[in-house]
N, C-alpha and C. Protein backbone atom coordinates (compact mmCIF):
# COMPACT_ATOMS: atom_id res chain seq x y z
N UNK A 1 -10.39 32.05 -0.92
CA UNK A 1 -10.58 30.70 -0.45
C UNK A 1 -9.20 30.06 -0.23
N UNK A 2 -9.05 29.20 1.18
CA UNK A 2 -7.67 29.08 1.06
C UNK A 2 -7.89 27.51 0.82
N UNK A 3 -6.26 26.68 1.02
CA UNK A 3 -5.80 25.74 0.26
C UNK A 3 -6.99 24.75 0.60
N UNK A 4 -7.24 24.51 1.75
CA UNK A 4 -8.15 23.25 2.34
C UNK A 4 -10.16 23.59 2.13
N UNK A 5 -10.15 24.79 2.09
CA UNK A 5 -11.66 25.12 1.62
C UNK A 5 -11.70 24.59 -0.03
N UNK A 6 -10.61 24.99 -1.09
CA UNK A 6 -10.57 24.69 -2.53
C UNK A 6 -10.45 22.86 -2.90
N UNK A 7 -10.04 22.16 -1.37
CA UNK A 7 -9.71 20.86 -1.48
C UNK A 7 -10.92 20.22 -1.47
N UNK A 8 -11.95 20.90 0.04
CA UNK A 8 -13.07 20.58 -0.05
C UNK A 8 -13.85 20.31 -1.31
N UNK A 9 -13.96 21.68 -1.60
CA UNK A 9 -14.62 21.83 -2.67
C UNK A 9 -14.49 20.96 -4.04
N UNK A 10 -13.27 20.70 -4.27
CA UNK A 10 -13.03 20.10 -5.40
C UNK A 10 -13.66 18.43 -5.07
N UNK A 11 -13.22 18.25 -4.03
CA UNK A 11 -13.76 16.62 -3.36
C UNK A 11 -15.04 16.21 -3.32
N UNK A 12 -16.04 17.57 -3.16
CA UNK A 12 -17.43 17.13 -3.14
C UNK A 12 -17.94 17.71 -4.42
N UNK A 13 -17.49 18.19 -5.28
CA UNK A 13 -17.91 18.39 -6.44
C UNK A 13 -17.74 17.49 -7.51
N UNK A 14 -16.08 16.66 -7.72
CA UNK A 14 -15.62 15.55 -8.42
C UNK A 14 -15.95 14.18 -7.64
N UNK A 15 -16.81 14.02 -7.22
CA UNK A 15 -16.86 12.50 -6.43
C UNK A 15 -18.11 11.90 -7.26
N UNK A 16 -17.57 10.51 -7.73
CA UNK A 16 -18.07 9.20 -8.80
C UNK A 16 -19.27 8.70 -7.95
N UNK A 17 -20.52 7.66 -7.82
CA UNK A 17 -21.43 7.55 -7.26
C UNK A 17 -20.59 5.96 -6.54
N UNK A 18 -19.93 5.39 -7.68
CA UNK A 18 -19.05 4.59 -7.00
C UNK A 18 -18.15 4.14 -5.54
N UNK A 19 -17.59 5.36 -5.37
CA UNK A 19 -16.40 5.71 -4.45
C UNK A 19 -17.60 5.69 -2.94
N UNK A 20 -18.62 5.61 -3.46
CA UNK A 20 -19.86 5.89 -1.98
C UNK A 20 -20.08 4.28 -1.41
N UNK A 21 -19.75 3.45 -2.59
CA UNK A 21 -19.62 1.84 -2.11
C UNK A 21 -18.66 1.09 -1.39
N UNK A 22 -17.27 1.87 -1.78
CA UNK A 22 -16.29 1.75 -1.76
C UNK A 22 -15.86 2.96 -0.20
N UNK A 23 -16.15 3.59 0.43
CA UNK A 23 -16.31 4.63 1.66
C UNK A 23 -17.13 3.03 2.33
N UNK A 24 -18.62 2.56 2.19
CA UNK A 24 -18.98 2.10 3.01
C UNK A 24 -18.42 0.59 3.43
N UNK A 25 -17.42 -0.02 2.13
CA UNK A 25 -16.71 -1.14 2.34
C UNK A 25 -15.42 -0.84 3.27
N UNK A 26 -15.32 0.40 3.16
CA UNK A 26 -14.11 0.87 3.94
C UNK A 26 -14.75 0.96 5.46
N UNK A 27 -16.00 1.72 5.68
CA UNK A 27 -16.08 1.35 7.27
C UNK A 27 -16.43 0.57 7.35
N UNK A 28 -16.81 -0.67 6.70
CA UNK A 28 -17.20 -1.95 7.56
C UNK A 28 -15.92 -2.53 7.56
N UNK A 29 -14.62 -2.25 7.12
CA UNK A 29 -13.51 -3.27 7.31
C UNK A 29 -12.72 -2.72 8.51
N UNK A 30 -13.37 -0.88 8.73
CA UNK A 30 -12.84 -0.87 10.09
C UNK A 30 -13.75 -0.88 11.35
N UNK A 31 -15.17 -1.32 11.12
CA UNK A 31 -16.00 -1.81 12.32
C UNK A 31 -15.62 -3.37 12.60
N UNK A 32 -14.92 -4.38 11.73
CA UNK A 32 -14.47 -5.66 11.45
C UNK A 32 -13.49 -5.70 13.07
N UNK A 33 -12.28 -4.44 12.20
CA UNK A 33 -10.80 -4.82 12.91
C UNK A 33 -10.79 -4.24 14.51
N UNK A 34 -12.28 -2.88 13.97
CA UNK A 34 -12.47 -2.79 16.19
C UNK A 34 -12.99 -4.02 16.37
N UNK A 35 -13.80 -4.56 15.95
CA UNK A 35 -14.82 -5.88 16.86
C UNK A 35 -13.68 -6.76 17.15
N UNK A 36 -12.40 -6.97 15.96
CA UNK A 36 -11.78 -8.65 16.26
C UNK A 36 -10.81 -7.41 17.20
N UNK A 37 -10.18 -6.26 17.77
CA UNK A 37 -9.19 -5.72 18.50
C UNK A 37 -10.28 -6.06 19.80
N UNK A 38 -11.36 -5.74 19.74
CA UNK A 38 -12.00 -5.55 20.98
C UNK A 38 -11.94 -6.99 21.32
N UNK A 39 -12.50 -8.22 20.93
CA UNK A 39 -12.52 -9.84 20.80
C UNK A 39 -10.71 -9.66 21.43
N UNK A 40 -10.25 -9.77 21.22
CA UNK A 40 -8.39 -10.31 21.28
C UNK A 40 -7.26 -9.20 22.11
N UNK A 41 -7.96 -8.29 22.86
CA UNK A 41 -6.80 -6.75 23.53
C UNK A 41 -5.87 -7.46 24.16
N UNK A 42 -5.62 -8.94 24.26
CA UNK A 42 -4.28 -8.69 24.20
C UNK A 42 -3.02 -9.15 23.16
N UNK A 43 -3.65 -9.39 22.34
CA UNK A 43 -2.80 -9.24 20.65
C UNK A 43 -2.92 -7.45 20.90
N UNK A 44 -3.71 -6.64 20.96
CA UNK A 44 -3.63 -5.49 20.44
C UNK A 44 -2.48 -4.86 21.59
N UNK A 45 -2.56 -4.89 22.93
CA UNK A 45 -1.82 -4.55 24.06
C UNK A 45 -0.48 -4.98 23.19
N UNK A 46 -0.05 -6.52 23.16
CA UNK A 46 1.20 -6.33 22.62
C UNK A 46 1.95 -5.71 21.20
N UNK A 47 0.67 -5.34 20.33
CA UNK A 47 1.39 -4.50 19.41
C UNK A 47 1.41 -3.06 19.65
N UNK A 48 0.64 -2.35 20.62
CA UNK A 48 0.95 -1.45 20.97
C UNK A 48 1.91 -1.32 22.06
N UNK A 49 2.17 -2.47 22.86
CA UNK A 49 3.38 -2.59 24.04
C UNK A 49 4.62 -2.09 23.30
N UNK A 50 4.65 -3.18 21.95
CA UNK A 50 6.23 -3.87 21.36
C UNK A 50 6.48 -2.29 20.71
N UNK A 51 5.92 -1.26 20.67
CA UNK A 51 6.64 -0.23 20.17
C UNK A 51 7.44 0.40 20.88
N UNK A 52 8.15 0.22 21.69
CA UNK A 52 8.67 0.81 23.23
C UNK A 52 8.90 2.50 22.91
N UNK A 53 7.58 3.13 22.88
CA UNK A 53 7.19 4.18 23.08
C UNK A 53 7.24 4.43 24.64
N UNK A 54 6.54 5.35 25.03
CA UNK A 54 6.20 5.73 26.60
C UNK A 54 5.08 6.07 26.48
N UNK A 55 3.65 5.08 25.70
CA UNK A 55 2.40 5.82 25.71
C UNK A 55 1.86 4.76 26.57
N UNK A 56 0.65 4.71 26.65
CA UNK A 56 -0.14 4.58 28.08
C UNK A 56 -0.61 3.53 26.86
N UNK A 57 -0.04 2.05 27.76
CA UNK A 57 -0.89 0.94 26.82
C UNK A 57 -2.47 0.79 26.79
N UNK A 58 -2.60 0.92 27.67
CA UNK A 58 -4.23 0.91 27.86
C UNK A 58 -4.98 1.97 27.30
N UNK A 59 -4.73 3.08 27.33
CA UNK A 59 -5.12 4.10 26.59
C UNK A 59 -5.48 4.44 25.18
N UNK A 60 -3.94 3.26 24.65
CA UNK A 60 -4.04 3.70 23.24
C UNK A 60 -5.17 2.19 22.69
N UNK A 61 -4.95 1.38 23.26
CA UNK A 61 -5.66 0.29 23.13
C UNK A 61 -6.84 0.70 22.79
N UNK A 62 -7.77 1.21 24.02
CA UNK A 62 -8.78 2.14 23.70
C UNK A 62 -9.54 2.87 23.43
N UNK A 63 -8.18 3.75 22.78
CA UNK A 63 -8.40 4.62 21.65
C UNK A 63 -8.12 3.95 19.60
N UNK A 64 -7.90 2.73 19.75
CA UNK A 64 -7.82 2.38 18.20
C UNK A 64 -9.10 1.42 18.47
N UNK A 65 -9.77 0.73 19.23
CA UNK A 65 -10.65 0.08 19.39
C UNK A 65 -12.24 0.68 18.89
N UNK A 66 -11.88 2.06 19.66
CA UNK A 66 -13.03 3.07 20.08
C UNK A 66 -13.08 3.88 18.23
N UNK A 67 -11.88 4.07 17.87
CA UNK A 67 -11.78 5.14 16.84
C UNK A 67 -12.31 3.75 15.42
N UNK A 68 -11.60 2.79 15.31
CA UNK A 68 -12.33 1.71 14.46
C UNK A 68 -14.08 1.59 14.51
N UNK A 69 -14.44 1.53 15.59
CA UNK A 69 -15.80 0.81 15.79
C UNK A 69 -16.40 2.37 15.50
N UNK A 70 -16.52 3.33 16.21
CA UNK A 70 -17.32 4.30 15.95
C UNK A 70 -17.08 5.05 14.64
N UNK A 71 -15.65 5.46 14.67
CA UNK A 71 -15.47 5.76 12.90
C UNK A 71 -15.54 5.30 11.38
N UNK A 72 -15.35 4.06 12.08
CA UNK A 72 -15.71 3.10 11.02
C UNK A 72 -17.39 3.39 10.59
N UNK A 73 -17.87 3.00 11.46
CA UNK A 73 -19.52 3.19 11.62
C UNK A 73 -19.70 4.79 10.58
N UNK A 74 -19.35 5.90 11.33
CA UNK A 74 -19.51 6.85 10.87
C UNK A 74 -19.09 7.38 9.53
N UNK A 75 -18.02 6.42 8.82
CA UNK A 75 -17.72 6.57 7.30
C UNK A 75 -18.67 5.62 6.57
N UNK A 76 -18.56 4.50 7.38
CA UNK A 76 -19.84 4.17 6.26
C UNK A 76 -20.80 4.42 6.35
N UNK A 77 -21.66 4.91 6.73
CA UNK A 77 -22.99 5.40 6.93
C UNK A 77 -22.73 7.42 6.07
N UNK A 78 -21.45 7.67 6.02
CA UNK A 78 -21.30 9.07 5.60
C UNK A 78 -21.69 10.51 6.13
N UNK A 79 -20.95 9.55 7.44
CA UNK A 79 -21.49 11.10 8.69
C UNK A 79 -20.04 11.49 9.23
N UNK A 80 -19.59 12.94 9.16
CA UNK A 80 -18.51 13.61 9.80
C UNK A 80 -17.60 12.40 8.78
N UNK A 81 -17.48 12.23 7.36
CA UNK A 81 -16.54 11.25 7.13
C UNK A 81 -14.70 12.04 6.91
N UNK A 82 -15.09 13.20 6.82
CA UNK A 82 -13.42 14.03 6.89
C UNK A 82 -12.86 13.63 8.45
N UNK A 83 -13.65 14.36 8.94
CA UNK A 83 -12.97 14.41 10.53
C UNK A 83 -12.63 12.79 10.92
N UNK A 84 -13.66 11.88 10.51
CA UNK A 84 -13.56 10.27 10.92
C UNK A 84 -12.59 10.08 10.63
N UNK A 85 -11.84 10.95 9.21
CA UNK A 85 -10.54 9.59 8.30
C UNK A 85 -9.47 10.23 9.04
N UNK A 86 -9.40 11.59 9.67
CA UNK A 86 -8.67 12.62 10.39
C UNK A 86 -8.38 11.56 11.98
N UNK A 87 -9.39 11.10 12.60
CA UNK A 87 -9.29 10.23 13.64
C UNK A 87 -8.45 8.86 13.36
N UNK A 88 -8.33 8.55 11.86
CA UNK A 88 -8.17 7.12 11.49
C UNK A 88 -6.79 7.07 11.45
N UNK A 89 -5.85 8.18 10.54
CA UNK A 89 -4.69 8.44 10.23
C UNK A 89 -4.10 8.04 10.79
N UNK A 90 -3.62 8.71 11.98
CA UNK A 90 -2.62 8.48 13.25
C UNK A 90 -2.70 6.79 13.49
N UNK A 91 -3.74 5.95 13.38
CA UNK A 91 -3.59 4.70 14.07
C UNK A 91 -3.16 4.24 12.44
N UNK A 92 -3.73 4.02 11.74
CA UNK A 92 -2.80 3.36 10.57
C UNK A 92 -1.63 3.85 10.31
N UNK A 93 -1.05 4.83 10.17
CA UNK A 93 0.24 5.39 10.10
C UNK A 93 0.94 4.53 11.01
N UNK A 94 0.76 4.21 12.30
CA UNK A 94 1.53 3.54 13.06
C UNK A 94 1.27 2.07 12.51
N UNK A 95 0.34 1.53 12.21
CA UNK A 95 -0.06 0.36 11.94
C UNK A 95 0.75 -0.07 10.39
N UNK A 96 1.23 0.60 9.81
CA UNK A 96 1.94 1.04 7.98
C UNK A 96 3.60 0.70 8.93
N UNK A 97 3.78 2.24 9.19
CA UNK A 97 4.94 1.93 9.27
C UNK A 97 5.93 1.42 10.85
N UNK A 98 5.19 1.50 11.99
CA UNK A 98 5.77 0.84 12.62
C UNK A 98 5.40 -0.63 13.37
N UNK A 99 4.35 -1.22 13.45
CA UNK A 99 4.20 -2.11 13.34
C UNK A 99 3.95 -3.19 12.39
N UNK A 100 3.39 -3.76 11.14
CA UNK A 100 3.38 -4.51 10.19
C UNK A 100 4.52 -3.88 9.49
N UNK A 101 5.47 -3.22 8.82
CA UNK A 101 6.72 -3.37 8.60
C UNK A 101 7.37 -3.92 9.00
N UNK A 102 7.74 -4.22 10.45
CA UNK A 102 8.48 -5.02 10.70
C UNK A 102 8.68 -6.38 10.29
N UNK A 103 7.29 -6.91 10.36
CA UNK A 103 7.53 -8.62 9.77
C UNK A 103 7.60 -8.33 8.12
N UNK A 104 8.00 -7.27 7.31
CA UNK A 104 8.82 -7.65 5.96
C UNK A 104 7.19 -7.45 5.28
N UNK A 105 8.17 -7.30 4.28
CA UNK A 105 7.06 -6.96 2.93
C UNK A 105 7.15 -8.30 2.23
N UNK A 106 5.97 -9.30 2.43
CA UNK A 106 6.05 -10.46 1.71
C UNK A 106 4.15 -10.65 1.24
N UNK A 107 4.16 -11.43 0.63
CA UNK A 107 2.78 -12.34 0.51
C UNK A 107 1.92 -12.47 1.25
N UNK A 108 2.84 -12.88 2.44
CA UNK A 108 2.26 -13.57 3.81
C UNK A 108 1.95 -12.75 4.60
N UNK A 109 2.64 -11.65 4.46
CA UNK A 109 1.92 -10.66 5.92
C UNK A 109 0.54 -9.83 5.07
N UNK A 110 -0.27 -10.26 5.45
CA UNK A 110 -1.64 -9.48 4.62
C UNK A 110 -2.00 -8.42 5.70
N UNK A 111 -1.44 -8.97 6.83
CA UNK A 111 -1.70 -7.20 7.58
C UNK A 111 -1.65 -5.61 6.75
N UNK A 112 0.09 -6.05 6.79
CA UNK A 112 0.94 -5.04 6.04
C UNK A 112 -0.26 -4.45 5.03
N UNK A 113 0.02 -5.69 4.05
CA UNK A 113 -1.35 -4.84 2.94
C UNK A 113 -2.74 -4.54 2.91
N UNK A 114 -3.34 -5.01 4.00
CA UNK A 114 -4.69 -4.15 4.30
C UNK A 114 -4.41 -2.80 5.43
N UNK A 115 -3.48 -2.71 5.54
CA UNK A 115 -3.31 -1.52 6.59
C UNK A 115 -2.52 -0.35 5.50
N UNK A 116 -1.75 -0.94 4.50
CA UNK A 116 -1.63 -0.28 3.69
C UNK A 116 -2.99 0.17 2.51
N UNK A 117 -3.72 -0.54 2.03
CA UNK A 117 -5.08 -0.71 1.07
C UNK A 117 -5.81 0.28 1.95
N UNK A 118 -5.55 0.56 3.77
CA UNK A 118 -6.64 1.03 4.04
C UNK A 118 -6.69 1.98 3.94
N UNK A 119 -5.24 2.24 4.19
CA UNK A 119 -4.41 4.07 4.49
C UNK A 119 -4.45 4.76 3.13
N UNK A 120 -4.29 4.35 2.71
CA UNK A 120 -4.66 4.84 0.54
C UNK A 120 -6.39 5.19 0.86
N UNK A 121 -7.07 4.50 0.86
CA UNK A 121 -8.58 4.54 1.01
C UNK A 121 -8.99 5.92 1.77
N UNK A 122 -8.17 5.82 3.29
CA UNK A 122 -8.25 7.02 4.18
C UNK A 122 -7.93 8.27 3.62
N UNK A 123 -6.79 8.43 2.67
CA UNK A 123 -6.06 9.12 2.23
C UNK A 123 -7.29 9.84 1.17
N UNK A 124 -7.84 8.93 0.75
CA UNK A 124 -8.80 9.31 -0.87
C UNK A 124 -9.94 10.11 -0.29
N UNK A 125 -10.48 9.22 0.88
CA UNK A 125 -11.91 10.26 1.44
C UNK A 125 -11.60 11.13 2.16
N UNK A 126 -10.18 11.40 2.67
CA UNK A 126 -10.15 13.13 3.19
C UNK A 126 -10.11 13.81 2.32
N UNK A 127 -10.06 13.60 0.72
CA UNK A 127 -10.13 14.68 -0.39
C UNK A 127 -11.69 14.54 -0.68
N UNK A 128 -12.15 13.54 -0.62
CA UNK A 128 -13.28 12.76 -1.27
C UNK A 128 -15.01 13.70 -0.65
N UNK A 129 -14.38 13.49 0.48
CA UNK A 129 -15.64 13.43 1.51
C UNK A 129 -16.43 12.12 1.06
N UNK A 130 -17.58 12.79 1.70
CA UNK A 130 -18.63 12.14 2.07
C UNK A 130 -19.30 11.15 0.76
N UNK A 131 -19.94 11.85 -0.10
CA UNK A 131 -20.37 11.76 -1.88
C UNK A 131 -22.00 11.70 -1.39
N UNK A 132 -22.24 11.50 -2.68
CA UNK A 132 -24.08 11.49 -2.95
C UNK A 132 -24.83 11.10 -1.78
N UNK A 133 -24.63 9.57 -1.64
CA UNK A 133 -24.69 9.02 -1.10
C UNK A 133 -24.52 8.66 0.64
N UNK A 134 -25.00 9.48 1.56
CA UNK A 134 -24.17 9.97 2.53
C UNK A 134 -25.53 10.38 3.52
N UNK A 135 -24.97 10.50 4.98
CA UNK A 135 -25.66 10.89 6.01
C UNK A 135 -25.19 13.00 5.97
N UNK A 136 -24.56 13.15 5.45
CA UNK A 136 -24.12 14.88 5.58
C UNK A 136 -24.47 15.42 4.51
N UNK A 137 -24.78 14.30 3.26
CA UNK A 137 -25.38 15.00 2.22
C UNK A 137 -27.27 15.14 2.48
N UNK A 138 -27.36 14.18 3.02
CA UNK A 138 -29.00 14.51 3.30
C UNK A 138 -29.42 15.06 4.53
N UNK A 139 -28.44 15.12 4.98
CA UNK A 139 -28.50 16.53 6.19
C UNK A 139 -28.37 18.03 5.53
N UNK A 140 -27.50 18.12 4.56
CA UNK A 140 -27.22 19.57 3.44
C UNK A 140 -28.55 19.24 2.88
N UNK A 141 -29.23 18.52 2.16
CA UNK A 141 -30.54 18.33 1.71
C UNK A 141 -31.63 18.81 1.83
N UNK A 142 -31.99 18.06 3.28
CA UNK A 142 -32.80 18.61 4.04
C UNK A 142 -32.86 19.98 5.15
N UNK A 143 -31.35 20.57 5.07
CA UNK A 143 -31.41 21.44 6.33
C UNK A 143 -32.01 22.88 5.45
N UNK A 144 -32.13 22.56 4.24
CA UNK A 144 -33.06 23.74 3.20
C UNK A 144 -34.55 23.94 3.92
């Protein structure tokens, strides 16, 4: 068994009934931040502009919009929740360290720390999976 099958394993074997409340508070805070990105694209256009990358503003726009609302959805409900937090990474990583860093680590920027709170969270259910509680566990359930 190699490194990431033993990770699995350990994740859906050690998971609290808890952490299944705490997965579905996590996708509703990222079905929240697609609905208010989708509400406001062009706050989101300019934080994806102001990185003076060479990526396709519109593109990526619609890809953190699209990956919030549907992945979000899909972790809390506890369907495909590895691959979902796998989709999530890349946009908070940028959201951690190159955009909300910039305005400073203070009080006041609560971005910073829910994009940080979220990326910890993301971080926990790619070890975590799904738990009891879950659309893939009662699919393993029932596919007996």
């Amino acid at each position: 068994m190699n490194l990431l099958h033993r990770v699995e394993h350990w994740g859906d074997t050690h998971h609290p009934a808890w952490t299944d409340a705490l997965r579905i508070m996590l996708g509703c805070i990222l079905v929240l931040k697609g609905i208010s990105f989708i509400s406001d694209t062009t706050y989101l256009s300019q934080l994806v502009g102001g990185l003076h990358f060479d990526l396709w503003p519109v593109m990526a726009v619609h890809y953190i919009a699209f990956a919030h609302l549907m992945g979000g959805f899909l972790i809390a409900v506890g369907c495909m929740t590895r691959l979902m937090v796998l989709l999530q990474l890349p946009i908070l990583v940028g959201a951690v360290f190159f955009v909300n860093i910039s305005q400073g680590f203070s009080p006041i920027n609560s971005e910073l720390w829910l994009s940080v709170i979220v990326l910890m969270l993301l971080l926990l259910f790619l070890v975590l999976g799904s738990g009891r509680f879950s659309m893939d566990e009662y699919v393993k359930q029932n596919a007996r």
